[in-house]
N, C-alpha and C. Protein backbone atom coordinates (compact mmCIF):
# COMPACT_ATOMS: atom_id res chain seq x y z
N UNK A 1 184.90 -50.05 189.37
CA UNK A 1 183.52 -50.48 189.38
C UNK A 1 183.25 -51.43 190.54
N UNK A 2 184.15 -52.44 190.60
CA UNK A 2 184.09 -52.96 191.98
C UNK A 2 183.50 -52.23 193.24
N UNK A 3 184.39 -51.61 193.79
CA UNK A 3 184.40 -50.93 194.74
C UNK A 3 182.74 -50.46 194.85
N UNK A 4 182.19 -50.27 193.73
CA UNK A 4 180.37 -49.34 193.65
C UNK A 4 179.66 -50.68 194.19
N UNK A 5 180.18 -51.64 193.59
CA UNK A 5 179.25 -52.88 193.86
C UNK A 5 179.33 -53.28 195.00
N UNK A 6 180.82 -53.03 195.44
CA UNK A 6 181.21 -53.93 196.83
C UNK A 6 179.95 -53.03 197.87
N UNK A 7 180.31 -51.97 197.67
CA UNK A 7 179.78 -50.98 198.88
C UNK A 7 178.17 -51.05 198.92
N UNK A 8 177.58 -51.65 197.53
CA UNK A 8 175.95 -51.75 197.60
C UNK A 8 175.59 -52.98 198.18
N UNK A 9 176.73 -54.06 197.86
CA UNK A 9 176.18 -55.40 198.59
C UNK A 9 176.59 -55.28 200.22
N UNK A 10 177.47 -54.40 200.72
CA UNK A 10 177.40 -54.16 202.03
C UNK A 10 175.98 -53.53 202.42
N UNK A 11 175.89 -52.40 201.97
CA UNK A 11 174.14 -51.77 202.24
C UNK A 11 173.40 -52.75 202.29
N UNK A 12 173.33 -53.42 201.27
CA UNK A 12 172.26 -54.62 201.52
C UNK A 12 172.16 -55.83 202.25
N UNK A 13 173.38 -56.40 202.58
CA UNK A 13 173.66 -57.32 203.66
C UNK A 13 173.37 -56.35 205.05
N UNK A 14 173.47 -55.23 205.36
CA UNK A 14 173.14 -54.29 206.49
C UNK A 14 171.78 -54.13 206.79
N UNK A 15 171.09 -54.17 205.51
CA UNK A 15 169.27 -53.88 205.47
C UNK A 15 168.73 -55.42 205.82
N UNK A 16 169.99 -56.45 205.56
CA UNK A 16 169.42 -57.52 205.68
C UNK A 16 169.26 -57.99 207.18
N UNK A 17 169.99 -57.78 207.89
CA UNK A 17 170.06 -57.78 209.66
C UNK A 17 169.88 -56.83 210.19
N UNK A 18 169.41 -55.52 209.62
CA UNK A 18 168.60 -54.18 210.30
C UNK A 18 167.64 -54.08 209.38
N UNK A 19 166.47 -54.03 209.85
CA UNK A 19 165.22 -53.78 209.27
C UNK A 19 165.02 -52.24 209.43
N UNK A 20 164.61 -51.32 208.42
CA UNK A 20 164.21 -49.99 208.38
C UNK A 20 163.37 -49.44 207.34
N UNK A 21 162.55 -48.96 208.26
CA UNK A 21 161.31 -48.66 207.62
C UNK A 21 160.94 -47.71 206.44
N UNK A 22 160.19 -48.47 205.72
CA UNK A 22 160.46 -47.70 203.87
C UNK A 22 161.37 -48.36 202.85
N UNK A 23 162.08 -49.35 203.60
CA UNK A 23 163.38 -49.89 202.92
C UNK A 23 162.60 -51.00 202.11
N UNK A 24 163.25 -50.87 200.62
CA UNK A 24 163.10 -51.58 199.16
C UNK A 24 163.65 -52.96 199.56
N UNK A 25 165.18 -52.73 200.13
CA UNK A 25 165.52 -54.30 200.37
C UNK A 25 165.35 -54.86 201.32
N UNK A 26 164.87 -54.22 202.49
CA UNK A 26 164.15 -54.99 203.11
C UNK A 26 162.80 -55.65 203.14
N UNK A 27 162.23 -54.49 202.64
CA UNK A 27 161.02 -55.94 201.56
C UNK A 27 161.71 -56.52 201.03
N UNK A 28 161.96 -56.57 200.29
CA UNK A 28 162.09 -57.94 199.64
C UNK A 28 162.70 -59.17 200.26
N UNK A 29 163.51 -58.57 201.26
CA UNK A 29 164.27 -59.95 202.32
C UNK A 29 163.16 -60.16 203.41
N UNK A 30 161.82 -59.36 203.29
CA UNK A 30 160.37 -59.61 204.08
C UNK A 30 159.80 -61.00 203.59
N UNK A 31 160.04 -60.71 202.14
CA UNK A 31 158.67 -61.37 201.17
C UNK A 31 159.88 -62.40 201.05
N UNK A 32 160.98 -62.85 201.05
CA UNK A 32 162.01 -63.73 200.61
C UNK A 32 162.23 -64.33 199.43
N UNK A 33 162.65 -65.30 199.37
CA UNK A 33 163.38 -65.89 198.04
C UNK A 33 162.71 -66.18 196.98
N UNK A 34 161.75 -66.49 197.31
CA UNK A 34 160.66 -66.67 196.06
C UNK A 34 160.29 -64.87 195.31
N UNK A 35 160.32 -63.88 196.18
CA UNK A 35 160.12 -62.75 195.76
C UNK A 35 161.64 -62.18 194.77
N UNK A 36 162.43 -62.48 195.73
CA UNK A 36 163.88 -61.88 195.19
C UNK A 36 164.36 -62.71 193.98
N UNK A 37 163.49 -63.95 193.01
CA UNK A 37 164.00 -64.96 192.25
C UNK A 37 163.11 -63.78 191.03
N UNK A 38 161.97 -63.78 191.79
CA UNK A 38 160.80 -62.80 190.49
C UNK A 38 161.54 -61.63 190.31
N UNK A 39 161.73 -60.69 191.34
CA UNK A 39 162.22 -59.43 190.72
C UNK A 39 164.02 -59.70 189.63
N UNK A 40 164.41 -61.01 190.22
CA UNK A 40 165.62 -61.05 189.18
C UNK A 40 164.78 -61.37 187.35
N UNK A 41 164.27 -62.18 187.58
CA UNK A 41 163.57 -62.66 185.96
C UNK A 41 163.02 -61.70 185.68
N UNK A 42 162.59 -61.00 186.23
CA UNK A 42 161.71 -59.69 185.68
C UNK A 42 162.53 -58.76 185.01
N UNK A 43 163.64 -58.08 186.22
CA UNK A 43 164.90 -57.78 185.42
C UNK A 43 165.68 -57.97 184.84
N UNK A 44 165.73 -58.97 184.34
CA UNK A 44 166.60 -59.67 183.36
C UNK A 44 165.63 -59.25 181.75
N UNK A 45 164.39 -59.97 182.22
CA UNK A 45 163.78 -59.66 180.79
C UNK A 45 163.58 -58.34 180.42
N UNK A 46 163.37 -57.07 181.34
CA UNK A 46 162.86 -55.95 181.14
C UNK A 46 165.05 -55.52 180.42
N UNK A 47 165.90 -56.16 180.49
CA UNK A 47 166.94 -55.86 180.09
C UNK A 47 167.18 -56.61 178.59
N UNK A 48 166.75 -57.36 178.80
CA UNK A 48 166.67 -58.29 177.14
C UNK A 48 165.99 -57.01 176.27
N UNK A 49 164.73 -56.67 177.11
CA UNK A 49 163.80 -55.70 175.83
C UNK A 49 164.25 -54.45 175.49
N UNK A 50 165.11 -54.02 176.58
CA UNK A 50 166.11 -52.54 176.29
C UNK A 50 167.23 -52.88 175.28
N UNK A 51 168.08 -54.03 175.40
CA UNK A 51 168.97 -54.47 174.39
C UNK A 51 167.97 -54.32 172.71
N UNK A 52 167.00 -55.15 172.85
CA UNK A 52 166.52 -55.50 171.84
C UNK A 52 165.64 -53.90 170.94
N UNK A 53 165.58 -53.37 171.85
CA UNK A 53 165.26 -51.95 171.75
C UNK A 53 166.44 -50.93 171.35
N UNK A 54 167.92 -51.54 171.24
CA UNK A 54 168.81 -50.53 170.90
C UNK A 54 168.89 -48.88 171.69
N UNK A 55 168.35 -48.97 173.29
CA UNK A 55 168.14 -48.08 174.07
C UNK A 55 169.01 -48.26 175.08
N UNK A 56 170.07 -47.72 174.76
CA UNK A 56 171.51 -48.06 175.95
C UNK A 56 171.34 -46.95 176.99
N UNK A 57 170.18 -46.00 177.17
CA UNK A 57 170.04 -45.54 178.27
C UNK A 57 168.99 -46.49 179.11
N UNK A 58 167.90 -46.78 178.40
CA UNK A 58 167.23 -47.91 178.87
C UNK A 58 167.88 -49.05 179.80
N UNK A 59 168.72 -49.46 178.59
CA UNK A 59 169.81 -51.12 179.02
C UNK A 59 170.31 -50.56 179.86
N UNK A 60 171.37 -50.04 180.11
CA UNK A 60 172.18 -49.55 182.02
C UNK A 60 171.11 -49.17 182.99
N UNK A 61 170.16 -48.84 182.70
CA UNK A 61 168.82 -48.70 183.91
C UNK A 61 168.37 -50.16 183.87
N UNK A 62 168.06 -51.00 183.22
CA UNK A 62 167.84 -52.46 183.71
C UNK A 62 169.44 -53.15 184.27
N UNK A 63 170.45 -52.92 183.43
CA UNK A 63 171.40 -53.64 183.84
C UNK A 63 171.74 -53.45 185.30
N UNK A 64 171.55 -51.96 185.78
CA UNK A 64 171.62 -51.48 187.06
C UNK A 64 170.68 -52.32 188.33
N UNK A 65 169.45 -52.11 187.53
CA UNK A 65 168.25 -52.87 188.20
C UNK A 65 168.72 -54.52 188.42
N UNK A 66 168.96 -55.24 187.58
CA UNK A 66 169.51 -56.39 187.23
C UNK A 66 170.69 -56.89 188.45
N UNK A 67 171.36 -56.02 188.32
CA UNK A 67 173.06 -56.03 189.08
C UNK A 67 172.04 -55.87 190.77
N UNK A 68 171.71 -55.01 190.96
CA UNK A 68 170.89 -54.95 192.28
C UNK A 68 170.63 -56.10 192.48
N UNK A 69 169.31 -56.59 192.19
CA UNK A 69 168.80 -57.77 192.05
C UNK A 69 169.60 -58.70 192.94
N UNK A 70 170.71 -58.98 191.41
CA UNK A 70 171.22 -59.70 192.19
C UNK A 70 172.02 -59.98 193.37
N UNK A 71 172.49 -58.85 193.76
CA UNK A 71 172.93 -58.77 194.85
C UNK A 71 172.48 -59.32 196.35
N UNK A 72 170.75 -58.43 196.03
CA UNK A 72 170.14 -58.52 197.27
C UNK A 72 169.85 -60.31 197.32
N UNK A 73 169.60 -61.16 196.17
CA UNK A 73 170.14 -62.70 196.18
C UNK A 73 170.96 -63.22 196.59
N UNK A 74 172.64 -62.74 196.24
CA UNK A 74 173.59 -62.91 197.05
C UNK A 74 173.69 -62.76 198.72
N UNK A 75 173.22 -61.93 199.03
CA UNK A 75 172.97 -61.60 200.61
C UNK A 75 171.44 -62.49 200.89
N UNK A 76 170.83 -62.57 200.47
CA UNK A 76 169.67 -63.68 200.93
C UNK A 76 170.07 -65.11 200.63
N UNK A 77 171.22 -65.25 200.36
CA UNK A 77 171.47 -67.16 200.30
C UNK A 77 173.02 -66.95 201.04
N UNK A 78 173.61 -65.96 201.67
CA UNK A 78 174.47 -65.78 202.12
C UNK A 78 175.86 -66.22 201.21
N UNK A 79 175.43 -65.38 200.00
CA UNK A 79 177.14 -65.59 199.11
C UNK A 79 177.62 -64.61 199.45
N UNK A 80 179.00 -63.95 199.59
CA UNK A 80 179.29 -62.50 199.54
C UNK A 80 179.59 -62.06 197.89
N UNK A 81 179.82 -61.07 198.44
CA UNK A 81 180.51 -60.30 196.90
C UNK A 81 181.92 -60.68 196.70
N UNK A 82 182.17 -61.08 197.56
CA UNK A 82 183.88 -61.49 197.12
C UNK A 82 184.35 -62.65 196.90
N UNK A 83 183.21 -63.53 197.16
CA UNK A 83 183.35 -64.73 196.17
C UNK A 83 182.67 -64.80 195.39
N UNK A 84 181.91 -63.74 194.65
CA UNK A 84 181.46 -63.94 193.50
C UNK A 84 182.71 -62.69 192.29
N UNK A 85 183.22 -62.00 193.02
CA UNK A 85 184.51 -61.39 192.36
C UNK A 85 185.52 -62.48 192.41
N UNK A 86 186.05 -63.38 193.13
CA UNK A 86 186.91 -64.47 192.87
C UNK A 86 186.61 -65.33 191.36
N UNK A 87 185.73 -65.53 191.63
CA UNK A 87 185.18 -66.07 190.49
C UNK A 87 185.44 -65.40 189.23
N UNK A 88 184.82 -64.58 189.27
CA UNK A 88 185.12 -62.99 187.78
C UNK A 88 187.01 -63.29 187.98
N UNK A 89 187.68 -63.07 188.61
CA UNK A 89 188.89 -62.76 188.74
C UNK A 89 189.81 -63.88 187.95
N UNK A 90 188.62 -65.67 188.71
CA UNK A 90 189.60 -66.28 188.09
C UNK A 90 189.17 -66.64 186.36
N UNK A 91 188.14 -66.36 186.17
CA UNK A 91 187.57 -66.57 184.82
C UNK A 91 188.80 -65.36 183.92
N UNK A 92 188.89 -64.01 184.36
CA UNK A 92 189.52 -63.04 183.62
C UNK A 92 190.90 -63.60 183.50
N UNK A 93 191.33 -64.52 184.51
CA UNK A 93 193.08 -64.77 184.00
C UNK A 93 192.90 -66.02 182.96
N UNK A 94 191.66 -66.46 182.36
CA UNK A 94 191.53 -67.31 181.66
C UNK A 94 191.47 -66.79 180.04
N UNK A 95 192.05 -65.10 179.96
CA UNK A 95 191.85 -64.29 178.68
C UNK A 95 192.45 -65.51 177.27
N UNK A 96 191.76 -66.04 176.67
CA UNK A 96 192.09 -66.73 175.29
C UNK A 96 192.44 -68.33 175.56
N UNK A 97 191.53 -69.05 176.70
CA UNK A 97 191.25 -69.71 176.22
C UNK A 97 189.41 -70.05 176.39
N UNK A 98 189.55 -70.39 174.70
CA UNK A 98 188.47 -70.62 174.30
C UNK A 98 188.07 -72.00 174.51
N UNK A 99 186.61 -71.93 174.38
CA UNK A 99 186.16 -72.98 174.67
C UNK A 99 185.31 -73.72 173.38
N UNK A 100 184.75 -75.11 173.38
CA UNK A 100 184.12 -75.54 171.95
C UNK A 100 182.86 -75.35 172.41
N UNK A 101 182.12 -75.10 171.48
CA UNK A 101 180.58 -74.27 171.62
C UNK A 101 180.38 -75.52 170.95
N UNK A 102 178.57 -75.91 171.46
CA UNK A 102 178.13 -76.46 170.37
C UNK A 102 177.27 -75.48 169.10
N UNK A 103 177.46 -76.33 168.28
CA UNK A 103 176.79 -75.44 167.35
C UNK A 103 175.00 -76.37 167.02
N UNK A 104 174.30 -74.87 167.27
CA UNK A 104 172.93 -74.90 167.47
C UNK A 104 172.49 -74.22 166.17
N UNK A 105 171.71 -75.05 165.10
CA UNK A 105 170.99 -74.90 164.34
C UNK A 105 169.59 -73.80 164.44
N UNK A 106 169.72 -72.57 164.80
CA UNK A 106 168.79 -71.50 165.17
C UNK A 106 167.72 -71.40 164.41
N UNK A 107 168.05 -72.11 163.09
CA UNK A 107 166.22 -72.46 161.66
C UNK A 107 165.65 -73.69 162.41
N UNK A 108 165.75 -74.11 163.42
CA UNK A 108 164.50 -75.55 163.99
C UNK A 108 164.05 -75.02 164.71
């Protein structure tokens, strides 16, 4: 799965220093950060309502949308993808240990 992601945040870091015409992410690296913050909240919630909808063809079409998103964020604040996989990488060698949650009273 990596590898799908790696290769879309390259496309999009590419659209981001070549402008071409018709291009989705390059609007949005037109309209900038304030645009690319909306289309993430947007997709995020339009993914909450597919979850909440029990529509798992729905949910992977937002989660997809979502994962985009953020990408084209990552390349507009100049993170790469491979330090945001470092991250995933070092969280995954952290398998069992848990952490203390607070506990939130969800009836107030």
């Amino acid at each position: 799965m990596s590898n799908v992601l790696n290769d879309l945040y390259n496309i999009i870091s590419s659209r981001k220093n070549n402008y071409e015409e018709g291009s989705y992410t390059c609007y949005l690296f037109s309209k900038g950060q304030d645009k690319i913050l909306k289309k993430c909240g947007e997709e995020c919630s339009e993914m909450i309502i597919a979850a909440k909808n029990d529509d798992n063809e729905e949910l992977s079409n937002e989660i997809a949308d979502l994962l985009y998103h953020i990408l084209v964020l990552c390349a507009e604040k100049g993170l790469t993808y491979d330090e945001v996989e470092k991250v995933l990488e070092e969280r995954r060698q952290k398998i069992g240990n848990l952490k203390n949650f607070k506990v939130v009273d969800k009836n107030t």
